[in-house]
PDB file of N, CA and C in Angstrom:
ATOM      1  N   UNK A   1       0.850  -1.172   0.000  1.00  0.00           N
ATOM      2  CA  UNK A   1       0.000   0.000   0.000  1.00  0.00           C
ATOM      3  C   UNK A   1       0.894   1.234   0.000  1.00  0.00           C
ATOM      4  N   UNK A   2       0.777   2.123  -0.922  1.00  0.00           N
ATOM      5  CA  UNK A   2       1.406   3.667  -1.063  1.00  0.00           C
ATOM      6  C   UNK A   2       1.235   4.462  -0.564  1.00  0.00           C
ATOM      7  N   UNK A   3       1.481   5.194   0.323  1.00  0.00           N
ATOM      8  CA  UNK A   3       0.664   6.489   0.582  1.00  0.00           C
ATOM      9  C   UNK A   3       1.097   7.552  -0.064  1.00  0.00           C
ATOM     10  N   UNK A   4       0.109   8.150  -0.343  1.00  0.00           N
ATOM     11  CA  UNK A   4       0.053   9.405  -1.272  1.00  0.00           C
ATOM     12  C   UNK A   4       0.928  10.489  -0.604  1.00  0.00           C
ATOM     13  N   UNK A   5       1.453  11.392  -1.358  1.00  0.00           N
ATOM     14  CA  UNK A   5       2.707  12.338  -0.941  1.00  0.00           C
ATOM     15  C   UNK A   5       1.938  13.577  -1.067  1.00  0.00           C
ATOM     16  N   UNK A   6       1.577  14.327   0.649  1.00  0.00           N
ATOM     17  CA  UNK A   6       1.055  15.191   0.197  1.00  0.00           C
ATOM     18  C   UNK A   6       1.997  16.657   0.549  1.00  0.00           C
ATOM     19  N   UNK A   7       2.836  16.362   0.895  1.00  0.00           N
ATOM     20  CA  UNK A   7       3.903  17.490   0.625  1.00  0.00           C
ATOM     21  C   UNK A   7       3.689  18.637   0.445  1.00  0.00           C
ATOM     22  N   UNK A   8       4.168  18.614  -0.710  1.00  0.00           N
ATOM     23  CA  UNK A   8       3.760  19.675  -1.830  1.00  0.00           C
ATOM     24  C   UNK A   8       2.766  20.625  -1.366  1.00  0.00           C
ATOM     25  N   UNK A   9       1.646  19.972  -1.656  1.00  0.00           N
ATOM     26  CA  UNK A   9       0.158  20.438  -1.482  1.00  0.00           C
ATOM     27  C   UNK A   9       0.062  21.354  -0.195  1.00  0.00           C
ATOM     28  N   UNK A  10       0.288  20.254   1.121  1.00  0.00           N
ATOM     29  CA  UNK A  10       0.331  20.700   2.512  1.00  0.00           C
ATOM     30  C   UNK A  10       1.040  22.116   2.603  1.00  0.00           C
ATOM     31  N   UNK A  11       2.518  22.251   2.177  1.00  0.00           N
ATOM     32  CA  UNK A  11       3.163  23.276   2.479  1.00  0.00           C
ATOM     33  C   UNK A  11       3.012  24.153   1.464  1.00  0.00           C
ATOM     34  N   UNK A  12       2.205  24.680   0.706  1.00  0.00           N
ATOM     35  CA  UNK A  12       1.836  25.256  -0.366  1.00  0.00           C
ATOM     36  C   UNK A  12       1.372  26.776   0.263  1.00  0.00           C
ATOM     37  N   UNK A  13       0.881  26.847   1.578  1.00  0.00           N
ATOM     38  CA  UNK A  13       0.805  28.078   2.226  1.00  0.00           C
ATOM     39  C   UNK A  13       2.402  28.557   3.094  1.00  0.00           C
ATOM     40  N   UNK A  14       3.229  28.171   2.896  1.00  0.00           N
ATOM     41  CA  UNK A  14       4.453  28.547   3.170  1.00  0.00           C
ATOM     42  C   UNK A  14       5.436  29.105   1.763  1.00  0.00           C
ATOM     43  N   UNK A  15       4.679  28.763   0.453  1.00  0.00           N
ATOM     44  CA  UNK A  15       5.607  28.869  -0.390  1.00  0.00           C
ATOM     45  C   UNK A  15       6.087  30.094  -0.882  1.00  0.00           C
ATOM     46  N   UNK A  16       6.010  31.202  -0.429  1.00  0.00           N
ATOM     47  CA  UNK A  16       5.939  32.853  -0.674  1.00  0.00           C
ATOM     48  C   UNK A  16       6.633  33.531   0.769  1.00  0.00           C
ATOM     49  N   UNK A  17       6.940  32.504   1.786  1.00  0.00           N
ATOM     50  CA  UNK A  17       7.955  33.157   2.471  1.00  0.00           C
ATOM     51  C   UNK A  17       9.502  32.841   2.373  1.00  0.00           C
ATOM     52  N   UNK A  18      10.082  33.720   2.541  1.00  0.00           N
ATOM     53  CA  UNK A  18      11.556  34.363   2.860  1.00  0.00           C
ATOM     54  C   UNK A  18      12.071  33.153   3.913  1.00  0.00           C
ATOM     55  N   UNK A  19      13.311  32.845   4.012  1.00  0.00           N
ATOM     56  CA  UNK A  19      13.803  32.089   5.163  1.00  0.00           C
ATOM     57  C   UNK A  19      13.374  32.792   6.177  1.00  0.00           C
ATOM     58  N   UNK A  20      13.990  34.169   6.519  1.00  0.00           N
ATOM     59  CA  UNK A  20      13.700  34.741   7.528  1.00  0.00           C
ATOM     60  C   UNK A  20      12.405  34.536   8.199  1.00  0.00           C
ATOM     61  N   UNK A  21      11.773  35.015   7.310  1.00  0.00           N
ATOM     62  CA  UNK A  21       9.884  34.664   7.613  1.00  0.00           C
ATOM     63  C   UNK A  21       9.643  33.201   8.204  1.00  0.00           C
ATOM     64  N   UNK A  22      10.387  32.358   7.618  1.00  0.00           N
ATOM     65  CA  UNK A  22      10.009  30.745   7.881  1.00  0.00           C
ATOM     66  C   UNK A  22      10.343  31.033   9.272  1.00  0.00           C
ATOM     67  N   UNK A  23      11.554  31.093   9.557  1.00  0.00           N
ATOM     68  CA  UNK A  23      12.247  31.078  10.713  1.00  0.00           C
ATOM     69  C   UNK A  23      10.913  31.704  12.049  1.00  0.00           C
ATOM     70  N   UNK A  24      11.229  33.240  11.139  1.00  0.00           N
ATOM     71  CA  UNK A  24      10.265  34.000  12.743  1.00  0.00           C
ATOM     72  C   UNK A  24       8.646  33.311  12.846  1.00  0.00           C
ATOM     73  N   UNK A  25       8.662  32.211  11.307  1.00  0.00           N
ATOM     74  CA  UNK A  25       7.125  31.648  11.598  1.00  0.00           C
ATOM     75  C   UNK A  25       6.923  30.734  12.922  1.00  0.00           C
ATOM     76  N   UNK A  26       8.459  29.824  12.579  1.00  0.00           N
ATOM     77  CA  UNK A  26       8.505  28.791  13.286  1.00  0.00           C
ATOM     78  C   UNK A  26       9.087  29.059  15.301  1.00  0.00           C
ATOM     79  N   UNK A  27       9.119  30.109  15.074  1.00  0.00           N
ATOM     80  CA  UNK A  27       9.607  30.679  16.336  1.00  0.00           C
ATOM     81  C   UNK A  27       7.965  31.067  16.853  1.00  0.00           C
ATOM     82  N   UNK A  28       7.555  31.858  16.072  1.00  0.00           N
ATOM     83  CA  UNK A  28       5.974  31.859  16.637  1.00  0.00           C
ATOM     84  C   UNK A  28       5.066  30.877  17.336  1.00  0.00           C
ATOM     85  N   UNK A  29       5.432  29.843  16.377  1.00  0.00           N
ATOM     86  CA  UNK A  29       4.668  28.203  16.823  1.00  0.00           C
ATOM     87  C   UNK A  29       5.120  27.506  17.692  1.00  0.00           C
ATOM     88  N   UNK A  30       6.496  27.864  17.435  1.00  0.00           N
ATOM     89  CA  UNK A  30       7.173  27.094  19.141  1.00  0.00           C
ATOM     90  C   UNK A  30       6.413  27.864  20.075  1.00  0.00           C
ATOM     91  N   UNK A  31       6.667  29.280  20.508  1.00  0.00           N
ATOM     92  CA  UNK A  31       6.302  30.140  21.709  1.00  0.00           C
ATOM     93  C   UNK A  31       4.800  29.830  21.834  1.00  0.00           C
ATOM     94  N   UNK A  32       3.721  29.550  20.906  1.00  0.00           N
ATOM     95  CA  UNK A  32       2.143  29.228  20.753  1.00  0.00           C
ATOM     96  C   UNK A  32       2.093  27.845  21.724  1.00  0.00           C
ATOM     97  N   UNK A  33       3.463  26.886  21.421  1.00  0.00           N
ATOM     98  CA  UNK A  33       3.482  25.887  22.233  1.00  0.00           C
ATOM     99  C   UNK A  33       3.879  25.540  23.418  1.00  0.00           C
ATOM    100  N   UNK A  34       4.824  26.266  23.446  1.00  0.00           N
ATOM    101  CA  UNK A  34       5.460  26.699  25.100  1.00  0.00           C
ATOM    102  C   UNK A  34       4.498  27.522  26.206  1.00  0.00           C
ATOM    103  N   UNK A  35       4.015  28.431  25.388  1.00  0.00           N
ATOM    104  CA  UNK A  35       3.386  29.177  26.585  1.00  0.00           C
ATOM    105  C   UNK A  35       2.860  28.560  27.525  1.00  0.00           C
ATOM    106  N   UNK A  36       1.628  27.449  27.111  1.00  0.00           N
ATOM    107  CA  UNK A  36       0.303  26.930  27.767  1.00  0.00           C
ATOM    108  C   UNK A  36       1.182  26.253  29.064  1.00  0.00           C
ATOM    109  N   UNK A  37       2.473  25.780  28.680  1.00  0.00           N
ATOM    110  CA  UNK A  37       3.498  24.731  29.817  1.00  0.00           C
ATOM    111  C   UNK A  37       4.203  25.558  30.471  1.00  0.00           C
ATOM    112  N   UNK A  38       4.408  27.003  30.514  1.00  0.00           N
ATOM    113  CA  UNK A  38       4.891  27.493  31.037  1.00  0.00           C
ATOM    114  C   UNK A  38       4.172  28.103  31.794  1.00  0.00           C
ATOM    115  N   UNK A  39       3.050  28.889  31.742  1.00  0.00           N
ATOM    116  CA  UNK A  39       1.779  28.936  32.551  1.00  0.00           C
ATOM    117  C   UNK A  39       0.938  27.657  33.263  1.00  0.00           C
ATOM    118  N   UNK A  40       1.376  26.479  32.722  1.00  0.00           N
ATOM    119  CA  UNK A  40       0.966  25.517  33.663  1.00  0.00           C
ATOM    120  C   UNK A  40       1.613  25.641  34.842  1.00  0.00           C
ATOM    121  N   UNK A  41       3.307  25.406  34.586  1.00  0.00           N
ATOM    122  CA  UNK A  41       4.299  25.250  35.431  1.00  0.00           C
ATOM    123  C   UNK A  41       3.973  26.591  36.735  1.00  0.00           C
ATOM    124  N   UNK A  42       3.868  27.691  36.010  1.00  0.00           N
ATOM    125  CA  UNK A  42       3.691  28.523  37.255  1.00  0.00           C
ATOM    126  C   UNK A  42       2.813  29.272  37.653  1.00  0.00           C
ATOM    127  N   UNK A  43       1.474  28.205  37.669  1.00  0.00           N
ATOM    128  CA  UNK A  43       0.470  28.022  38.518  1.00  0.00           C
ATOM    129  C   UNK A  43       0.006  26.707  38.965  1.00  0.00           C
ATOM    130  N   UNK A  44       1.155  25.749  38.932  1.00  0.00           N
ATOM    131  CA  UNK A  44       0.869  24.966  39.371  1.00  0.00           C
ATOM    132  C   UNK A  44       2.332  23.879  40.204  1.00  0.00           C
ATOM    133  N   UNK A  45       3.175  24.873  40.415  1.00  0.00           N
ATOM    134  CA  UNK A  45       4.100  24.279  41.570  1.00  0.00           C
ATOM    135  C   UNK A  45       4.001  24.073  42.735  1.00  0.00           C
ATOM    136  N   UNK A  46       4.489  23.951  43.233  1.00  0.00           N
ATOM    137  CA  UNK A  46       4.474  23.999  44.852  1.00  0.00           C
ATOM    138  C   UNK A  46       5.920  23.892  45.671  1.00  0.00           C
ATOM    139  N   UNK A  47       6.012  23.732  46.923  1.00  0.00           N
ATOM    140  CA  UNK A  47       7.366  24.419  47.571  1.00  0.00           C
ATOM    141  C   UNK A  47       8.235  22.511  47.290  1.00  0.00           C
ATOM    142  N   UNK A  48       7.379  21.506  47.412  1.00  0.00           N
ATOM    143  CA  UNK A  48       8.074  20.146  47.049  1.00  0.00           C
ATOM    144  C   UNK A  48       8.576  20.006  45.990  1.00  0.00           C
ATOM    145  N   UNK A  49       7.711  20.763  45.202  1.00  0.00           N
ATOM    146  CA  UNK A  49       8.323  19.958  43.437  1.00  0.00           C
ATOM    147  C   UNK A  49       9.555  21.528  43.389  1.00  0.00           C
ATOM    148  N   UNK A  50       9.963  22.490  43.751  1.00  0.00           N
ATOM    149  CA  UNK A  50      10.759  23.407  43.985  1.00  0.00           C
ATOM    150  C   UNK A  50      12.115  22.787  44.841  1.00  0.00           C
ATOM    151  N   UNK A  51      11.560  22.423  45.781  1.00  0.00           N
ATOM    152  CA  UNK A  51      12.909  21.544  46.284  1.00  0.00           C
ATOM    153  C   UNK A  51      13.776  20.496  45.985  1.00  0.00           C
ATOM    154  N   UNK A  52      12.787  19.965  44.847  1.00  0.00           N
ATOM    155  CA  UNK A  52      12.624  18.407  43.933  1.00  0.00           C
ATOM    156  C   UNK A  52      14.435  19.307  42.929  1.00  0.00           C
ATOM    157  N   UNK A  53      13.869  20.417  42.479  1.00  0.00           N
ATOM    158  CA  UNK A  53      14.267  21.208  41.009  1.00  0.00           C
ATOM    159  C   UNK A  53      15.499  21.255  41.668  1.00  0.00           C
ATOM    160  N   UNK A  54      15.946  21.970  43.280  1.00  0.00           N
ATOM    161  CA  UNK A  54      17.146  22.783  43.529  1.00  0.00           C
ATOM    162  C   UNK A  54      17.905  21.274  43.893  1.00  0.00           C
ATOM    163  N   UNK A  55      17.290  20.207  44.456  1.00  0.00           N
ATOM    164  CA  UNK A  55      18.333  19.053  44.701  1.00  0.00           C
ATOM    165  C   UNK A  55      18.710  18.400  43.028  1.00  0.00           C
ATOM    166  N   UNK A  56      17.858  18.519  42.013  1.00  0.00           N
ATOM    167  CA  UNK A  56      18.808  17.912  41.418  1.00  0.00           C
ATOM    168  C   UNK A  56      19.724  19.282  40.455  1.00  0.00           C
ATOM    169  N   UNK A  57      19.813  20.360  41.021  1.00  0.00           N
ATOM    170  CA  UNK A  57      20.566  21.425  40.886  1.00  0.00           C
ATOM    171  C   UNK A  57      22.140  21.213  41.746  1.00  0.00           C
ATOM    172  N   UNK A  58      21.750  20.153  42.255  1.00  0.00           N
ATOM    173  CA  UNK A  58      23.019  19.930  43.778  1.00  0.00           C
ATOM    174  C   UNK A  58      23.359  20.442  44.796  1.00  0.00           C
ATOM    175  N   UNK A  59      21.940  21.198  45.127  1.00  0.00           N
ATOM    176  CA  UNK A  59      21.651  21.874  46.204  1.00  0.00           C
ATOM    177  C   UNK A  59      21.394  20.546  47.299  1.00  0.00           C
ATOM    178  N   UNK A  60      21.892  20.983  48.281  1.00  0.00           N
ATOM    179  CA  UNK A  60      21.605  19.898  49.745  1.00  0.00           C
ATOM    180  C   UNK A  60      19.933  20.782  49.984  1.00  0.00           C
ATOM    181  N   UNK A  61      19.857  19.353  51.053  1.00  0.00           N
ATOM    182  CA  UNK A  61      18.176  19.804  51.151  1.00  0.00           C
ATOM    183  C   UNK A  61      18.246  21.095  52.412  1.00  0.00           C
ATOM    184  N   UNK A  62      19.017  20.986  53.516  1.00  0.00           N
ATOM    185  CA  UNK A  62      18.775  22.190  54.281  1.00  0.00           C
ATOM    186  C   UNK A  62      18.518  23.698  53.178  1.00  0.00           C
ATOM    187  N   UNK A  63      19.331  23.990  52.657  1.00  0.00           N
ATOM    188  CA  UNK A  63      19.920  24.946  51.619  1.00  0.00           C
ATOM    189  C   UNK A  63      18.104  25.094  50.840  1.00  0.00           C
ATOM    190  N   UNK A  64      17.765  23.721  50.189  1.00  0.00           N
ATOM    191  CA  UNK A  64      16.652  23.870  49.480  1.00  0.00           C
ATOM    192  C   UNK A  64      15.948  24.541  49.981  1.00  0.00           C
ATOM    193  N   UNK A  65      15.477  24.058  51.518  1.00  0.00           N
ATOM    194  CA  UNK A  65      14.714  24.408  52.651  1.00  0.00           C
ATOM    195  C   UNK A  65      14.215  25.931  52.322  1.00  0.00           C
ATOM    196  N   UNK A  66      15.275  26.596  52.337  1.00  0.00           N
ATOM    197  CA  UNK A  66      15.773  28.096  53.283  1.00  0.00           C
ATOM    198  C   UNK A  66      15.518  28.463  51.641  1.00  0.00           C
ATOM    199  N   UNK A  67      15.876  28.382  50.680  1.00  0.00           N
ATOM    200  CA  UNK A  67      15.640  28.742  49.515  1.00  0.00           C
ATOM    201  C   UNK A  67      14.262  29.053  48.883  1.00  0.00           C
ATOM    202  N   UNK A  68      13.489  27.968  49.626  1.00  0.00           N
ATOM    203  CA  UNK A  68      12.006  27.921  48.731  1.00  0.00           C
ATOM    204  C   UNK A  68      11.312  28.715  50.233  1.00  0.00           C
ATOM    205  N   UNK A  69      12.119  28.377  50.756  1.00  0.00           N
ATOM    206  CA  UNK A  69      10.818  29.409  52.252  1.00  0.00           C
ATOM    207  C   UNK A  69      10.739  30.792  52.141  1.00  0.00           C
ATOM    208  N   UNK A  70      12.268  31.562  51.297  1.00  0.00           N
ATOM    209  CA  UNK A  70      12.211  32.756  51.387  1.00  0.00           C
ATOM    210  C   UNK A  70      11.769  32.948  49.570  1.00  0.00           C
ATOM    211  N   UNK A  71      11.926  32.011  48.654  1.00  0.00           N
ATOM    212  CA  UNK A  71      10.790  32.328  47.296  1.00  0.00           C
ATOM    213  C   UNK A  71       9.343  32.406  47.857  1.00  0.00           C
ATOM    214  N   UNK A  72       9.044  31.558  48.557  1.00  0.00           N
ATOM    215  CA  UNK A  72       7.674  31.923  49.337  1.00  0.00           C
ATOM    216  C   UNK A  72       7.144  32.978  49.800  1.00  0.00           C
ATOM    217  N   UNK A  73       8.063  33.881  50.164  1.00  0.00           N
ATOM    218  CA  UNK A  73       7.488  34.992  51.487  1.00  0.00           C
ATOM    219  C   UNK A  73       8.234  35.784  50.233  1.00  0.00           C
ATOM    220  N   UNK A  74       8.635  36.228  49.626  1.00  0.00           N
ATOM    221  CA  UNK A  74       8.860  37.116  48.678  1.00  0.00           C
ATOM    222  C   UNK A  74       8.070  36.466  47.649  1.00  0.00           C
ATOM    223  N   UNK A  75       7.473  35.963  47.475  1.00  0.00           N
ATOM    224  CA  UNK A  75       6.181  36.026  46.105  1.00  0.00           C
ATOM    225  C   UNK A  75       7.308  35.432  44.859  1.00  0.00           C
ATOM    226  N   UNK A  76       8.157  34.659  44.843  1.00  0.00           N
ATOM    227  CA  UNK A  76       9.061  34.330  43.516  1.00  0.00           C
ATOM    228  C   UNK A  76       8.773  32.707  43.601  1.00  0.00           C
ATOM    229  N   UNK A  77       7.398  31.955  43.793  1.00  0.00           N
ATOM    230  CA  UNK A  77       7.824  30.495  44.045  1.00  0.00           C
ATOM    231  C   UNK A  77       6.838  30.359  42.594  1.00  0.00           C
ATOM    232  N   UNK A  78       5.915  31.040  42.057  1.00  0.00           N
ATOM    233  CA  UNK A  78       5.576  30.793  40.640  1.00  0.00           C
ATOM    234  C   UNK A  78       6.673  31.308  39.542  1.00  0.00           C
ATOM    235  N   UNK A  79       8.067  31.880  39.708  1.00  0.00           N
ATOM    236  CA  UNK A  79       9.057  31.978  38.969  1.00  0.00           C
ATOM    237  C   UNK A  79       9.845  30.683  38.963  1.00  0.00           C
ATOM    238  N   UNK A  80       9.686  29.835  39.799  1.00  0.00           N
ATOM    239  CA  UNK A  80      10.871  28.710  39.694  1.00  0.00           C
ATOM    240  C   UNK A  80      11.846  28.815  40.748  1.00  0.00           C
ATOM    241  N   UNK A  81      11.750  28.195  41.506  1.00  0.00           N
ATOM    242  CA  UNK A  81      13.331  28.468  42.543  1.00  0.00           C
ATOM    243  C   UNK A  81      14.542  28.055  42.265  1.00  0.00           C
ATOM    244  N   UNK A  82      14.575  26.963  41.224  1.00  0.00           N
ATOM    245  CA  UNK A  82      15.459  26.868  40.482  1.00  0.00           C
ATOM    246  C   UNK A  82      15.704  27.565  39.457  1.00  0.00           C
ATOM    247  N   UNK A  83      14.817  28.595  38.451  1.00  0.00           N
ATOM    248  CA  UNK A  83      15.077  29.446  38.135  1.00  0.00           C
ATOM    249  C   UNK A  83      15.943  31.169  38.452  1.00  0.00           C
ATOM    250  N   UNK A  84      15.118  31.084  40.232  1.00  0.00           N
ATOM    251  CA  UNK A  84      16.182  31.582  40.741  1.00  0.00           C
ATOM    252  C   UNK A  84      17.126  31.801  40.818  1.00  0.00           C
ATOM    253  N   UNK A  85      17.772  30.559  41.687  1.00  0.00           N
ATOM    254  CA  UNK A  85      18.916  30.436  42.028  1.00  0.00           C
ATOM    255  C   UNK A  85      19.914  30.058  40.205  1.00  0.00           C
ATOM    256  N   UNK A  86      19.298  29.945  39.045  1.00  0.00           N
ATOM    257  CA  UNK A  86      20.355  29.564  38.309  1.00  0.00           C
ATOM    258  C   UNK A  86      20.616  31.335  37.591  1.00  0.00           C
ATOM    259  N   UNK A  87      19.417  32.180  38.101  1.00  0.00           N
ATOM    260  CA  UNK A  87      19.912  33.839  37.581  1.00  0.00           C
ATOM    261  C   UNK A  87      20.487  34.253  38.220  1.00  0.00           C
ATOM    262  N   UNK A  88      20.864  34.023  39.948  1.00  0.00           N
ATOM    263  CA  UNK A  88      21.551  34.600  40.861  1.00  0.00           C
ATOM    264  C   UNK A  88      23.041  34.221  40.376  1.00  0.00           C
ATOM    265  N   UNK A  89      23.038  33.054  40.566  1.00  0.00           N
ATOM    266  CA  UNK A  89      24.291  32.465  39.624  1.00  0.00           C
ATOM    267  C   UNK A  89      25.204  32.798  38.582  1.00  0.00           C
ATOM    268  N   UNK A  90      24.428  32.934  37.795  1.00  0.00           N
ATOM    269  CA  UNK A  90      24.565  33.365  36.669  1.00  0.00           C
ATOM    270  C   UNK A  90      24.926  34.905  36.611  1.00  0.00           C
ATOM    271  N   UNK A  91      24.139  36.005  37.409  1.00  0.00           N
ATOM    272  CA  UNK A  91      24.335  37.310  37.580  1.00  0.00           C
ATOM    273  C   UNK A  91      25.734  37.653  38.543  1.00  0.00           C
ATOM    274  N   UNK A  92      25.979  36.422  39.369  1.00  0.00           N
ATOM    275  CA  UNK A  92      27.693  36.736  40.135  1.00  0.00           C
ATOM    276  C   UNK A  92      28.470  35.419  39.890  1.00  0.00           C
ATOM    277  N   UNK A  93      28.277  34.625  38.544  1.00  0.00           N
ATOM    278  CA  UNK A  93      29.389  34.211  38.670  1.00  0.00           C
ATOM    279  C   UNK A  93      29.293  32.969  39.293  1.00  0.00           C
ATOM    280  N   UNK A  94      28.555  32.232  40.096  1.00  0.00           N
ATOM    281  CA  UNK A  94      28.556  31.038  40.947  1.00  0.00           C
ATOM    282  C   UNK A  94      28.254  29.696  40.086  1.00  0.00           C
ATOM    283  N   UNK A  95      28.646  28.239  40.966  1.00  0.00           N
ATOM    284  CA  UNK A  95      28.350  27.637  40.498  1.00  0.00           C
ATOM    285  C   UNK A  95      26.779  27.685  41.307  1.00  0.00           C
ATOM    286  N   UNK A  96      25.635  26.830  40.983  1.00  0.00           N
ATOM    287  CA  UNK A  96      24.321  27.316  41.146  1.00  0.00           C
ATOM    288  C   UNK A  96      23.898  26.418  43.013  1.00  0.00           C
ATOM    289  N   UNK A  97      24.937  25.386  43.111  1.00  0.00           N
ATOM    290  CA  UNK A  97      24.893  25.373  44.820  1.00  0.00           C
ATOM    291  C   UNK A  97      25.208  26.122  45.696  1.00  0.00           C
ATOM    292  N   UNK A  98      26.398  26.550  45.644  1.00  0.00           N
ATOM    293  CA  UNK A  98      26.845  27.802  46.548  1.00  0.00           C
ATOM    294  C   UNK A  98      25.938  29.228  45.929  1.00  0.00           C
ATOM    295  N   UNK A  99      25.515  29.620  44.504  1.00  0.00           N
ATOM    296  CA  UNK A  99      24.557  30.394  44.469  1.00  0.00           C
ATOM    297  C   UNK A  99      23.676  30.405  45.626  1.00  0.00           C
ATOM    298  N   UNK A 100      22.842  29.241  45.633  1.00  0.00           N
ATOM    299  CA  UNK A 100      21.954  28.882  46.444  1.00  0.00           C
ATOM    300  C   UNK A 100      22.088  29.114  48.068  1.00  0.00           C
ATOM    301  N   UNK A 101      23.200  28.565  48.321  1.00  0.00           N
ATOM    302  CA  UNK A 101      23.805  28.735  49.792  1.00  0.00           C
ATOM    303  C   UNK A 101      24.094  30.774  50.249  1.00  0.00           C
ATOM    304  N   UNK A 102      24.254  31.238  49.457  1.00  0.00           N
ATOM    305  CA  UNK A 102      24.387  32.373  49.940  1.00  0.00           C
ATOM    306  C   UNK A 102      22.685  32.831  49.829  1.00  0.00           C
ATOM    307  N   UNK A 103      21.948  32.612  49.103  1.00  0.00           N
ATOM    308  CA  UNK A 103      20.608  33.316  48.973  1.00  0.00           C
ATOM    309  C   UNK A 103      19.952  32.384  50.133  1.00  0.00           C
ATOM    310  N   UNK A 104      20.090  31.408  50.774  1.00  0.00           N
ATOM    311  CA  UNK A 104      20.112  30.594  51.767  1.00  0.00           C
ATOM    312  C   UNK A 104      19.888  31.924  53.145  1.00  0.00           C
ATOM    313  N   UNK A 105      21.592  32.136  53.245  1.00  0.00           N
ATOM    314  CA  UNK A 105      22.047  33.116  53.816  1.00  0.00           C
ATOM    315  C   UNK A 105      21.619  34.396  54.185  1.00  0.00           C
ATOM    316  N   UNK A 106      20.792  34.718  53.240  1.00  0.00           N
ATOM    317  CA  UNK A 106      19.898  35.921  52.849  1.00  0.00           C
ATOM    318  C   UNK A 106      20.895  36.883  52.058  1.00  0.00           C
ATOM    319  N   UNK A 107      21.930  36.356  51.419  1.00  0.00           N
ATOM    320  CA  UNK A 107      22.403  37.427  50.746  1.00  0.00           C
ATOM    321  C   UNK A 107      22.122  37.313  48.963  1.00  0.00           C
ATOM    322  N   UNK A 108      21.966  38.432  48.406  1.00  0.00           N
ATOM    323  CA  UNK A 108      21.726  38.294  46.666  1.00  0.00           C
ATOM    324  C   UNK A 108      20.483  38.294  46.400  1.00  0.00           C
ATOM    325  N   UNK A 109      19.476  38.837  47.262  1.00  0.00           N
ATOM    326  CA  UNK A 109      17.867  38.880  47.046  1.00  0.00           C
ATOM    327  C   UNK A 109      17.496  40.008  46.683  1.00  0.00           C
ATOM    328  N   UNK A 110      19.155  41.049  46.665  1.00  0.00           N
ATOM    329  CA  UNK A 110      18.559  42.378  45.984  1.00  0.00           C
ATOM    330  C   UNK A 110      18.631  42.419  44.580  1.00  0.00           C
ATOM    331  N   UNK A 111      20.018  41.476  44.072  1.00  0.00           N
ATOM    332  CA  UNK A 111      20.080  40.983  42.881  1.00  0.00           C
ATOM    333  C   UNK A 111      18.941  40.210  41.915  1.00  0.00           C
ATOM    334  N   UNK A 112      18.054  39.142  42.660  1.00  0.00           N
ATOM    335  CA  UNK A 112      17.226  38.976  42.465  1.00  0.00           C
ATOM    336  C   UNK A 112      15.803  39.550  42.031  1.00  0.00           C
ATOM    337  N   UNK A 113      15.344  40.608  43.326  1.00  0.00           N
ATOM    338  CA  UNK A 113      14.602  41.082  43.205  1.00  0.00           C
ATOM    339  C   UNK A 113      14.298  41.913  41.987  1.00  0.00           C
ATOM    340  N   UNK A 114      15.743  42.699  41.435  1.00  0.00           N
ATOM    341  CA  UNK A 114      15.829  44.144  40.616  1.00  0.00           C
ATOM    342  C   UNK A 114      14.769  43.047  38.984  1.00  0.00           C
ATOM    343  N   UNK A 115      15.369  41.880  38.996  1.00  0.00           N
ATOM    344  CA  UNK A 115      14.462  40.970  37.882  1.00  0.00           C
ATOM    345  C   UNK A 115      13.433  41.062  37.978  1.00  0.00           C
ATOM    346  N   UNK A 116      12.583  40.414  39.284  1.00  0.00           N
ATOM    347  CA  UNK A 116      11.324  40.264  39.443  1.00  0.00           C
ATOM    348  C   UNK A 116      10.742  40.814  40.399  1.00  0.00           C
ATOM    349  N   UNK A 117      10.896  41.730  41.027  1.00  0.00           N
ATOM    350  CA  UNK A 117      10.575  42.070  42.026  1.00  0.00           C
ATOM    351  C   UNK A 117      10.553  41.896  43.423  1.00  0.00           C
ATOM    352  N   UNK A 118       9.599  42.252  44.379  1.00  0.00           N
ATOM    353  CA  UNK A 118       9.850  41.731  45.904  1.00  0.00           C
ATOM    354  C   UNK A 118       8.244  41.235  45.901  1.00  0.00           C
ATOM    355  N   UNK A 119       8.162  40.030  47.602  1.00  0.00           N
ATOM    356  CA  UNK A 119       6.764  40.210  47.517  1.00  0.00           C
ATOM    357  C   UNK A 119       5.914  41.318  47.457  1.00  0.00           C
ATOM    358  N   UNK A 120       4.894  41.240  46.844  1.00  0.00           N
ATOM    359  CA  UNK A 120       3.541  41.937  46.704  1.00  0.00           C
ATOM    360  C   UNK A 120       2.860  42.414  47.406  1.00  0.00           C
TER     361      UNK A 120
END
């Protein structure tokens, strides 16, 4: 049995764009697809599956602890706490455990904040 090649036909509303165009099409359709999971994700975490993220970040669990208690009370636990801690990181330089351990500490939450703000 053959199946018919519909190719052609199918992509026949693409045939009048530019690479560029393809490109920023296909960038459109990704982001159309990402969004809905990314708005799942952050309205629908919680401080476990956050602690879940920073241990396999190689965060020890005390550290996790102190990490997701103060994303909590500053309003950043629908950003990701592992998102967090990998911009804090990232903004001085750390590897993303000791990131963690100093925001632990309470230090680098101003760094943080200037991104997303403070709690609400």
């Amino acid at each position: 049995m053959a199946r018919e090649d519909t190719y052609l036909k199918i992509r026949g509303h693409l045939d009048e764009l530019t690479d560029e165009q393809l490109e920023a099409r296909f960038w459109e359709l990704a982001q159309r697809v990402v969004d809905p999971m990314v708005e799942l994700a952050r309205t629908h975490t919680s401080p476990s599956i956050e602690r879940s993220v920073l241990m396999r970040m190689g965060v020890d669990s005390p550290t996790c602890m102190a990490v997701v208690g103060e994303c909590e009370k500053r309003a950043l636990l629908g950003h990701g706490c592992g998102h967090v801690v990998w911009y804090y990181a990232q903004e001085v330089g750390l590897a993303p455990p000791e990131a963690a351990r100093r925001l632990a500490a309470g230090e680098g939450w101003d760094v943080v904040e200037q991104k997303w703000g403070g709690a609400r």
